[in-house]
C-alpha atoms as a PDB file:
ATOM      1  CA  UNK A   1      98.531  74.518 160.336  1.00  0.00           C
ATOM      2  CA  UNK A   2     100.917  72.254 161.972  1.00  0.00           C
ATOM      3  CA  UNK A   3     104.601  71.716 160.937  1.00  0.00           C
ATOM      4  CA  UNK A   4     107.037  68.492 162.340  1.00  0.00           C
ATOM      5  CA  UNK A   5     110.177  68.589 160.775  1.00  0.00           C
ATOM      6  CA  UNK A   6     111.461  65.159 160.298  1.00  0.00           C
ATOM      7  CA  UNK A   7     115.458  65.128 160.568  1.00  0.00           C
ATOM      8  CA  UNK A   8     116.597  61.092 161.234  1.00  0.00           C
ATOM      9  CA  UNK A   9     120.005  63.151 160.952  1.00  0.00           C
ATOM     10  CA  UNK A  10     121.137  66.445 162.066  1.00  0.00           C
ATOM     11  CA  UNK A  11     123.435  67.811 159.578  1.00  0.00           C
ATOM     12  CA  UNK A  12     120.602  69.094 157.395  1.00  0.00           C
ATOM     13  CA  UNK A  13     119.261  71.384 159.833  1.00  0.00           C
ATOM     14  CA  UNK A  14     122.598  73.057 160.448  1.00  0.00           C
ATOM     15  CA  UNK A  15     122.122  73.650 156.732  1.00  0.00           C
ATOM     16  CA  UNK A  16     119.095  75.364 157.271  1.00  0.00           C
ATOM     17  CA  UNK A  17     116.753  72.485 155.785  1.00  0.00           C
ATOM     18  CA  UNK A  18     114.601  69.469 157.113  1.00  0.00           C
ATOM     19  CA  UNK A  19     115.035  65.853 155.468  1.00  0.00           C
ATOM     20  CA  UNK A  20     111.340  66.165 155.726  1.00  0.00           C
ATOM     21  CA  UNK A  21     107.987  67.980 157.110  1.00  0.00           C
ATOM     22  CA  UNK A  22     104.399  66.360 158.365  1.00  0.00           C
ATOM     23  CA  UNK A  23     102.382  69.265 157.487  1.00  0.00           C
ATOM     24  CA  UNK A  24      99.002  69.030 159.058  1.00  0.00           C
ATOM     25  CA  UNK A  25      96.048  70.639 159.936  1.00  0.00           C
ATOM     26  CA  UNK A  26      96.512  72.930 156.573  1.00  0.00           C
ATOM     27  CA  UNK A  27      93.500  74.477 154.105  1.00  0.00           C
ATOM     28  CA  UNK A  28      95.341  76.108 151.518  1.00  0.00           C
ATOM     29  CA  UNK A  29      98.223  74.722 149.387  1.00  0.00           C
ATOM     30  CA  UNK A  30      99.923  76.990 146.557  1.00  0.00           C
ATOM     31  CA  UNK A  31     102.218  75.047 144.091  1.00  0.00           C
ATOM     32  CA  UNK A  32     104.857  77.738 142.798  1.00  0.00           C
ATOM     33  CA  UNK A  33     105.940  77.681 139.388  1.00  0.00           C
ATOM     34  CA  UNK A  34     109.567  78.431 138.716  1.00  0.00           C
ATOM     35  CA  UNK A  35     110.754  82.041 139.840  1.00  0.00           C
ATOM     36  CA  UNK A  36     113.350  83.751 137.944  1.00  0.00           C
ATOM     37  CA  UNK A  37     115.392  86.958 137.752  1.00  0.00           C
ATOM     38  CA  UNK A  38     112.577  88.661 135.543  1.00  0.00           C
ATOM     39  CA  UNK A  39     111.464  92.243 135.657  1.00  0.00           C
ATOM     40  CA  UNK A  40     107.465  93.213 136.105  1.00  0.00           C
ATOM     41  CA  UNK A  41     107.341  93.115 132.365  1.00  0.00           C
ATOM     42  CA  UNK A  42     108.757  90.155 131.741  1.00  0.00           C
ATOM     43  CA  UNK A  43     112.195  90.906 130.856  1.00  0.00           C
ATOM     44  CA  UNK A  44     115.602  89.143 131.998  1.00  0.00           C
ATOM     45  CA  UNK A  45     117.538  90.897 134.651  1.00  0.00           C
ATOM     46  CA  UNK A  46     121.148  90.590 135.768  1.00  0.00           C
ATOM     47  CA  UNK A  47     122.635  89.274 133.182  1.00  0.00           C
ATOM     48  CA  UNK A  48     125.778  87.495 134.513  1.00  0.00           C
ATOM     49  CA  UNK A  49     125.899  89.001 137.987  1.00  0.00           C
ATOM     50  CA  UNK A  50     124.197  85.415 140.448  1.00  0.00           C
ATOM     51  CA  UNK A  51     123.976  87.844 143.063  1.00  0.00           C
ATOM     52  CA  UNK A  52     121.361  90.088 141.538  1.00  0.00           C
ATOM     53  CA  UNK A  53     119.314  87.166 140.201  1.00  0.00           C
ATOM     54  CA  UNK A  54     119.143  85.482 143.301  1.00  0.00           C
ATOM     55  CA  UNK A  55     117.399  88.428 144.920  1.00  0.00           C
ATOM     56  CA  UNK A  56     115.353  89.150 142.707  1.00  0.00           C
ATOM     57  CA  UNK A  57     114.323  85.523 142.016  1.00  0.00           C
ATOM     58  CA  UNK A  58     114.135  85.441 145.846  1.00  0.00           C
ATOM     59  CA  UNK A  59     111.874  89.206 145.353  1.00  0.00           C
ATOM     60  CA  UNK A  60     109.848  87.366 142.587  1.00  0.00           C
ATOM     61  CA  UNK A  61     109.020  84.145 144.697  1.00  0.00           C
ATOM     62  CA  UNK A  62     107.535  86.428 147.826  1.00  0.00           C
ATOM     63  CA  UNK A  63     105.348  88.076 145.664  1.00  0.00           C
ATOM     64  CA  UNK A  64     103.792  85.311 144.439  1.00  0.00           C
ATOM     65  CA  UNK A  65     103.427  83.521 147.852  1.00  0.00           C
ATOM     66  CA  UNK A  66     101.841  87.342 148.945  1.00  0.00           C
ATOM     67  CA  UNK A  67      99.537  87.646 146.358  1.00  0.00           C
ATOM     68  CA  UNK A  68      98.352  84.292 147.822  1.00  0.00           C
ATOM     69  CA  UNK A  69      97.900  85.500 151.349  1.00  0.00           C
ATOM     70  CA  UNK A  70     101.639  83.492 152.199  1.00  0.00           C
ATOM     71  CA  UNK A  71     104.827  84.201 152.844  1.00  0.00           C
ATOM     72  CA  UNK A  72     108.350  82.729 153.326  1.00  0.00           C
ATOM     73  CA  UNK A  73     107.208  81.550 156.398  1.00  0.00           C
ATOM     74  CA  UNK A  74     104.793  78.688 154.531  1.00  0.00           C
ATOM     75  CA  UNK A  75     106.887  77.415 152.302  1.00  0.00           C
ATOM     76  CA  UNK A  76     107.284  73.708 152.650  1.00  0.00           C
ATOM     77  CA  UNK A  77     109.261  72.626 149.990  1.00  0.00           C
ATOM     78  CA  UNK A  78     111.798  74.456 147.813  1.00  0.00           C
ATOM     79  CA  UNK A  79     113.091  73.387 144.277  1.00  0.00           C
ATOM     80  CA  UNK A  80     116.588  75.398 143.463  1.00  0.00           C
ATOM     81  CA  UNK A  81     117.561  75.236 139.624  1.00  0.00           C
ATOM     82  CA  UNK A  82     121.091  76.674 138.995  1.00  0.00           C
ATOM     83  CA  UNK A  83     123.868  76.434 135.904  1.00  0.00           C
ATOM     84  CA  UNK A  84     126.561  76.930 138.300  1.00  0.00           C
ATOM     85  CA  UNK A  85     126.110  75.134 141.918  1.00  0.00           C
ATOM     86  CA  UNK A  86     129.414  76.170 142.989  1.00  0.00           C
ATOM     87  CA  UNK A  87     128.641  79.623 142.204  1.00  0.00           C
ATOM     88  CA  UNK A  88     125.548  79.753 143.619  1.00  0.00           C
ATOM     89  CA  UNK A  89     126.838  78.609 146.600  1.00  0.00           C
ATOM     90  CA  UNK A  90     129.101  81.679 147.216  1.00  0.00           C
ATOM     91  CA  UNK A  91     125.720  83.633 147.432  1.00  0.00           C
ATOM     92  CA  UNK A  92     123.584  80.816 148.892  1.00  0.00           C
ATOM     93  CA  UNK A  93     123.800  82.832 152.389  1.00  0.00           C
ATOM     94  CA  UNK A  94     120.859  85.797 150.960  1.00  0.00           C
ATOM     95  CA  UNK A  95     118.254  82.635 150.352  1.00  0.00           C
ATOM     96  CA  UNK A  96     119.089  80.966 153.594  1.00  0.00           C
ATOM     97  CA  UNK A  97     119.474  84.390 155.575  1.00  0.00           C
ATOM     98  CA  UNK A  98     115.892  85.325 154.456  1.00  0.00           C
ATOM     99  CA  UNK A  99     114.593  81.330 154.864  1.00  0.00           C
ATOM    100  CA  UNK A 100     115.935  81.967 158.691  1.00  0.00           C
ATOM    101  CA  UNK A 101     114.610  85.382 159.082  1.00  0.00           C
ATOM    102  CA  UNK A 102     111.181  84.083 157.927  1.00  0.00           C
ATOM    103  CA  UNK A 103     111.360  81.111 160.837  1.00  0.00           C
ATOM    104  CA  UNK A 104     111.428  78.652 158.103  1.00  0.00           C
ATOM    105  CA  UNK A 105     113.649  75.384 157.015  1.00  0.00           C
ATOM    106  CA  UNK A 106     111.460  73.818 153.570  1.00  0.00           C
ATOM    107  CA  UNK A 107     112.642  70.509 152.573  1.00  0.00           C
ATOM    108  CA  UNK A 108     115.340  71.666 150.004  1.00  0.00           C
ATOM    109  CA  UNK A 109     116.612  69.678 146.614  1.00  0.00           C
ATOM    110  CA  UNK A 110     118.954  71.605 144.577  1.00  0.00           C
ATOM    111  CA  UNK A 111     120.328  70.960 141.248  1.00  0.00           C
ATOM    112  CA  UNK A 112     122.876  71.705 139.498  1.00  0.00           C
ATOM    113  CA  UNK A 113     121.438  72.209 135.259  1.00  0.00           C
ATOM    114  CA  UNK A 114     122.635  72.400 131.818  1.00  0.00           C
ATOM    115  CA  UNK A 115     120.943  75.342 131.051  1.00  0.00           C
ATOM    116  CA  UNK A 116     117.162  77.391 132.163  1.00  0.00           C
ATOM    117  CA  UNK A 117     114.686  78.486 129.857  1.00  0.00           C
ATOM    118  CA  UNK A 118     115.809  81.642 129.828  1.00  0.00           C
ATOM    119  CA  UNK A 119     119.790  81.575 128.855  1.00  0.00           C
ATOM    120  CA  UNK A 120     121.201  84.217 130.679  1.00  0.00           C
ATOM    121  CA  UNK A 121     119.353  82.958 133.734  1.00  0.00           C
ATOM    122  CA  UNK A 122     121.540  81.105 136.401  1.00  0.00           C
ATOM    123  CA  UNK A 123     118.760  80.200 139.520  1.00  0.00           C
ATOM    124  CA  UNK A 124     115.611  79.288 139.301  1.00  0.00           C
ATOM    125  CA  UNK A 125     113.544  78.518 142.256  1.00  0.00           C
ATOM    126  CA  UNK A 126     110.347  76.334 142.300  1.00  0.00           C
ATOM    127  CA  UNK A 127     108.105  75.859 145.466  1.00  0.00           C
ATOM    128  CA  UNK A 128     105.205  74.549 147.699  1.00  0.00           C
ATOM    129  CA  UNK A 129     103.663  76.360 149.999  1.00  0.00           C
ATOM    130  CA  UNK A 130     100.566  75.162 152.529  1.00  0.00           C
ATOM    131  CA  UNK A 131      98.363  77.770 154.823  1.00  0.00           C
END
């Protein structure tokens, strides 16, 4: 597989995202429904505390992209859901320090949203990944 990020501007990047990726050369894509803060059993966790959900919303999205054979690494696209953007942002660093670590900058929307599915959830993260 292939990856050109497309940046027409620079101040993305710095952001740790590209305005845009040619992916080529790829056999595999895995669409990613939304990851929350849930436990193995399908419970909310973290009630309250962004921190916690992020990682393990962060946790819950890697296993998914592992079961598939993927990791962080192939992610080309990442959807982030939140109730609070300005909250989210005080913890934004763990996503983009493990993005980083992982070699990776997906093209990135984020929204800011009334509320999730789940109430007490704050982050939800949605993705595409190609192999």
């Amino acid at each position: 597989m292939e990856r050109t990020a497309v940046n027409p501007v620079t101040w993305s990047a710095e952001l740790g995202f590209n305005q845009g990726e040619v992916v080529s050369g790829h056999t595999r894509t895995l669409y990613v429904s939304g990851q929350t803060a849930m436990s193995d059993d399908g419970r909310p966790q973290h009630d309250g505390d962004m921190a916690g959900q992020l990682a393990l919303t962060i946790a819950n999205l890697e296993a998914v992209l592992d079961e598939a054979g993927m990791s962080l690494a192939n992610l080309v696209r990442l959807n982030v859901y939140t109730t609070d953007v300005d909250l989210l942002f005080q913890h934004y660093g763990v996503l983009a320090a493990r993005l980083g670590t992982a070699g990776v900058a997906p093209t990135t929307t984020m929204l800011g949203v009334t509320r999730l599915a789940i109430p007490s959830h704050m982050v939800e993260l949605e993705a595409t990944a190609v192999a």
